[in-house]
C-alpha atoms as a PDB file:
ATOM      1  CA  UNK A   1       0.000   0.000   0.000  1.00  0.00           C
ATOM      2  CA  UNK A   2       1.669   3.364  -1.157  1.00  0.00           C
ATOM      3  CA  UNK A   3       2.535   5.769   1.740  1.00  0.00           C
ATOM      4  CA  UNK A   4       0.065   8.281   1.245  1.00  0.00           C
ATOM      5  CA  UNK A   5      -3.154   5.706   0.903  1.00  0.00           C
ATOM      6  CA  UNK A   6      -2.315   3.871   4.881  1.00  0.00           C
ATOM      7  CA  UNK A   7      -2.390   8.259   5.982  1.00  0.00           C
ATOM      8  CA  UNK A   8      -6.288   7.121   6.385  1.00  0.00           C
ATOM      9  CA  UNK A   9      -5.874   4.363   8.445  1.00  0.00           C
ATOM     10  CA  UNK A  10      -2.964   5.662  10.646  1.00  0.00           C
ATOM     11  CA  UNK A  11      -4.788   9.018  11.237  1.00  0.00           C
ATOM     12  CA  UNK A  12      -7.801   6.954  12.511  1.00  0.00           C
ATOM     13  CA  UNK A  13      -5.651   4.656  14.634  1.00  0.00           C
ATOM     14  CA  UNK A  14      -4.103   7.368  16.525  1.00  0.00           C
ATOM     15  CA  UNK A  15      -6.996   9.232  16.842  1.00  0.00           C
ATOM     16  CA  UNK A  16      -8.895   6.272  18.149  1.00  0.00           C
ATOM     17  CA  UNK A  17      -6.683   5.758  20.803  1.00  0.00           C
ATOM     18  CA  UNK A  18      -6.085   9.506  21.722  1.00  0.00           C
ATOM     19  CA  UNK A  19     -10.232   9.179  22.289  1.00  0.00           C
ATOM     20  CA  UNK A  20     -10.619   6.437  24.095  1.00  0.00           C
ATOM     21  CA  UNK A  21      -7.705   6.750  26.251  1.00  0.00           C
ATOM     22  CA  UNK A  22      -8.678  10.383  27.409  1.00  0.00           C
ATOM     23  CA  UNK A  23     -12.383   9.246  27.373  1.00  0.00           C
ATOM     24  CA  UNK A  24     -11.354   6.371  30.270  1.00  0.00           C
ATOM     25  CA  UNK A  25      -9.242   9.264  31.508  1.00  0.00           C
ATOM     26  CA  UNK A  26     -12.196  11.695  31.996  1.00  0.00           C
ATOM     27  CA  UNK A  27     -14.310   8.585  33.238  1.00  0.00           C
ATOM     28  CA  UNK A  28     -12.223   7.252  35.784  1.00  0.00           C
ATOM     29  CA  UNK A  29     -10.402  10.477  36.891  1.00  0.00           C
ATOM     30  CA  UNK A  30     -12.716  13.203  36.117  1.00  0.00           C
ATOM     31  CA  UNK A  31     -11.210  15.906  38.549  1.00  0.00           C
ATOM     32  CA  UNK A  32      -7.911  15.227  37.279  1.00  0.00           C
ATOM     33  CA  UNK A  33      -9.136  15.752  34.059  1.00  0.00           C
ATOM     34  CA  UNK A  34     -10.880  19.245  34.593  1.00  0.00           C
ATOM     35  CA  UNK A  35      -7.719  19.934  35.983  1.00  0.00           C
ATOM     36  CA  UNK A  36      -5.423  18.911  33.700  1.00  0.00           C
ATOM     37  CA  UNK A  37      -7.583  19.858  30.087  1.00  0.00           C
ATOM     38  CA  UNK A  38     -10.939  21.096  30.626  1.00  0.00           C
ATOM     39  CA  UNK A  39     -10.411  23.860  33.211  1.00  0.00           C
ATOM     40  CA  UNK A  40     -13.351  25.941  32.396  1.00  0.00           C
ATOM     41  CA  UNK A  41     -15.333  26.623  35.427  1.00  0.00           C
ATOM     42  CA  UNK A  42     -17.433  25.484  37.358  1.00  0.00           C
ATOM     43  CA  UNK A  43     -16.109  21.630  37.569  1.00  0.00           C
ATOM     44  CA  UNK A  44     -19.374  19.225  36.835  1.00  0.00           C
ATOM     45  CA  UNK A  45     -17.452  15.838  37.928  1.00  0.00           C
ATOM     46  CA  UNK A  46     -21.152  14.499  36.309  1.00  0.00           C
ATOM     47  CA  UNK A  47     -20.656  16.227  32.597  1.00  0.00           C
ATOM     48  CA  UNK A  48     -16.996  15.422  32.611  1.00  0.00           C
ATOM     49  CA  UNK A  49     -17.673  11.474  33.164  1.00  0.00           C
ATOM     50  CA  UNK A  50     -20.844  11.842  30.270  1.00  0.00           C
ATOM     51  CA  UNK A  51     -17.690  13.363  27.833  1.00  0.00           C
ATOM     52  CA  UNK A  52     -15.803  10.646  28.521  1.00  0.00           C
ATOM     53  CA  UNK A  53     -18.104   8.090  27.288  1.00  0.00           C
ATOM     54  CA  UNK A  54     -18.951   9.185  23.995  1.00  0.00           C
ATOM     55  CA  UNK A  55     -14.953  10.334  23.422  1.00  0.00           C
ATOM     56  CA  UNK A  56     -14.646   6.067  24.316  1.00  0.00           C
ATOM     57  CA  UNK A  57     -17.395   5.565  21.964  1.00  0.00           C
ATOM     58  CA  UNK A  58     -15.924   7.977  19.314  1.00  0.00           C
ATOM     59  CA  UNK A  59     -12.545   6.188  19.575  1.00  0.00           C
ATOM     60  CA  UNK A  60     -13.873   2.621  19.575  1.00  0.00           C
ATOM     61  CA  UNK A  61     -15.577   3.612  16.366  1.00  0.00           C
ATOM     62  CA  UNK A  62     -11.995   4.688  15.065  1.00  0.00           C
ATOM     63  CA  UNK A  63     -10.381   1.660  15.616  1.00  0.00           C
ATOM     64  CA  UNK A  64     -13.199  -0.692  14.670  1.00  0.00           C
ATOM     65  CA  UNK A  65     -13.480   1.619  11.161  1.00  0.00           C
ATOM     66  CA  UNK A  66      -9.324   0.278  10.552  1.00  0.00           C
ATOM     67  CA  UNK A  67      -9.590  -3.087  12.317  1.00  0.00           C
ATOM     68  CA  UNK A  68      -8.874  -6.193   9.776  1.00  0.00           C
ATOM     69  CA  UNK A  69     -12.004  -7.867   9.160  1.00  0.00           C
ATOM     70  CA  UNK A  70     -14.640  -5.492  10.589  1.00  0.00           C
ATOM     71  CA  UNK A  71     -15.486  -4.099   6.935  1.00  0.00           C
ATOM     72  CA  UNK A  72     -18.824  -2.647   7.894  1.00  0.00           C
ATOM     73  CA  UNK A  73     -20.029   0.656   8.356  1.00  0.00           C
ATOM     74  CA  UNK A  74     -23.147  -0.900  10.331  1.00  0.00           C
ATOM     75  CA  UNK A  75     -21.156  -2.852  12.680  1.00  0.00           C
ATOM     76  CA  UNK A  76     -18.764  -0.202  13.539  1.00  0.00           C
ATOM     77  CA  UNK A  77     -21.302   2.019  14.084  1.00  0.00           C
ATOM     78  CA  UNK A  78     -23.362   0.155  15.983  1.00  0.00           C
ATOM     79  CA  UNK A  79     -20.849  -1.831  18.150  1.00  0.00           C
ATOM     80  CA  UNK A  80     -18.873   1.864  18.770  1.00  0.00           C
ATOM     81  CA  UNK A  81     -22.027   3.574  19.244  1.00  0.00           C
ATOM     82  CA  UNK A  82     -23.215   0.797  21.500  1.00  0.00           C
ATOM     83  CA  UNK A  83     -19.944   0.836  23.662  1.00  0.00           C
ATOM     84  CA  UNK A  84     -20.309   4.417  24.095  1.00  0.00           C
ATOM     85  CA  UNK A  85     -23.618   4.256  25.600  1.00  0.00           C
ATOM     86  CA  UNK A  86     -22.598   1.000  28.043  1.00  0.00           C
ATOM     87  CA  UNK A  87     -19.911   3.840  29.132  1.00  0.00           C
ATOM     88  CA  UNK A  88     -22.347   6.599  29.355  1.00  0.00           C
ATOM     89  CA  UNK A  89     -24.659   4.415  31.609  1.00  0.00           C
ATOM     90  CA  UNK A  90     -21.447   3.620  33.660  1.00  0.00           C
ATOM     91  CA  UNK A  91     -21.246   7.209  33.983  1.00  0.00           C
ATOM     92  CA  UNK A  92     -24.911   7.515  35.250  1.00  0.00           C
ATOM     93  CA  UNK A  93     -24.470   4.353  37.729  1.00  0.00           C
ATOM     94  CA  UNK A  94     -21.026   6.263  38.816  1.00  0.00           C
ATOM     95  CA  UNK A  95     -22.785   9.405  39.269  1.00  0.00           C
ATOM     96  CA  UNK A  96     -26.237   8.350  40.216  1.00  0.00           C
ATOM     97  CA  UNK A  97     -26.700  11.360  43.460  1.00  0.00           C
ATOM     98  CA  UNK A  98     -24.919  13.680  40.825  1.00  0.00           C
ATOM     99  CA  UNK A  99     -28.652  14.272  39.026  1.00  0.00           C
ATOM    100  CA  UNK A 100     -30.751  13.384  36.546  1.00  0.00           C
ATOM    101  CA  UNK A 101     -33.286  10.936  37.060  1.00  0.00           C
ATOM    102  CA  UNK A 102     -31.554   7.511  37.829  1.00  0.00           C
ATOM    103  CA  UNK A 103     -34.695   4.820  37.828  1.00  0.00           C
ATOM    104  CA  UNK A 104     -35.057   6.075  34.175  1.00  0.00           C
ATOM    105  CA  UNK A 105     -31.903   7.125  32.826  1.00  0.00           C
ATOM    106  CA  UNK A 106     -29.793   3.797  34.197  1.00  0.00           C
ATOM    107  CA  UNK A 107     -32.260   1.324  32.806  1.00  0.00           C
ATOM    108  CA  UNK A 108     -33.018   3.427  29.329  1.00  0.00           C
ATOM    109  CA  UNK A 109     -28.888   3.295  28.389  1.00  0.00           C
ATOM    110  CA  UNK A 110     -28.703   0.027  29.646  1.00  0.00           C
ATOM    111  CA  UNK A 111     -31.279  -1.651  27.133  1.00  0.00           C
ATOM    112  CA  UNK A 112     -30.465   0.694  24.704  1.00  0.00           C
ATOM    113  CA  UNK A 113     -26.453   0.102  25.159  1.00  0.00           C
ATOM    114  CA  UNK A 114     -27.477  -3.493  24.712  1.00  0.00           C
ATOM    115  CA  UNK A 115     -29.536  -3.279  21.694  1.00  0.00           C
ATOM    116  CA  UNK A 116     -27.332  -1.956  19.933  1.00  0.00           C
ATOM    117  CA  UNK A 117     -24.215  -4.254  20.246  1.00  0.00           C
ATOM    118  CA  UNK A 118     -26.503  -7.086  20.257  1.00  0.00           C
ATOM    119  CA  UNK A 119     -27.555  -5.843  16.868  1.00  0.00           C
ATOM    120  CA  UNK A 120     -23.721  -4.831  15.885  1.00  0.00           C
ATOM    121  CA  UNK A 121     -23.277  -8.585  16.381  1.00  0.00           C
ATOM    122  CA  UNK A 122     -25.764  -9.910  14.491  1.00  0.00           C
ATOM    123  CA  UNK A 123     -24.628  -7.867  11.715  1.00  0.00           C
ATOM    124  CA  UNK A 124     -21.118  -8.911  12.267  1.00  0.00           C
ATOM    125  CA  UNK A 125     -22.370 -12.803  12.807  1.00  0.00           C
ATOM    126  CA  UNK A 126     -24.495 -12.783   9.365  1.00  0.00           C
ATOM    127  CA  UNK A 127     -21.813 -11.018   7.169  1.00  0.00           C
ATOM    128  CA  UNK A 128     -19.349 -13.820   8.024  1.00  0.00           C
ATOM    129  CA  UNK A 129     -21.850 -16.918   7.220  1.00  0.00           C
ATOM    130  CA  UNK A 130     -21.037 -17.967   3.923  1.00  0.00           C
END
């Protein structure tokens, strides 16, 4: 492959990382975070931990885009979509007396986290039957 066609798939790579690893950053540290990048007041440890799920989710879709044997637009943007939202209702479980209305919120992500990597995988499972 000629230098200038793998730019693409590099780019993503790197920027799929960069995401996810400052997403799990923001999710598991989020005052170090504020600190660190997004000092603009006032400090929301809740909002932080929400950014750092879909910057996982936007990252996961990266890397699934460039991974051998993915190959599907659907399936990478349902599985990376999907792990986003299992992240986001981490964030909701983590910060459940943050706000927001936990008995419907926690639940709601949940099923719809699941949905859509159970559907990711069916995609994934029929494109690979012969």
């Amino acid at each position: 492959m000629p230098r200038l066609a793998q730019l693409p798939q590099i780019v993503a790579s790197v920027a799929g990382v960069m995401l996810a690893s400052f997403g799990l950053w923001a999710m598991i540290g989020p005052q170090s975070f504020f600190d660190a990048l997004a000092t603009f007041d006032p400090y929301n440890e809740h909002l932080i931990q929400d950014i750092g799920a879909f910057q996982i989710g936007l990252g996961v879709v990266l890397l699934l885009a460039v991974a051998p044997r993915v190959g599907d637009g659907l399936v990478v943007a349902l599985v990376g979509v999907g792990i986003g939202m299992v992240a986001h209702t981490v964030s909701h479980v983590i910060g459940h007396d943050l706000g927001g209305t936990p008995a419907v919120d926690i639940p709601f992500f949940s099923i719809l986290g699941g949905l859509l990597l159970a559907a990711g995988y069916v995609r994934w499972s029929l494109r690979r039957v012969p």
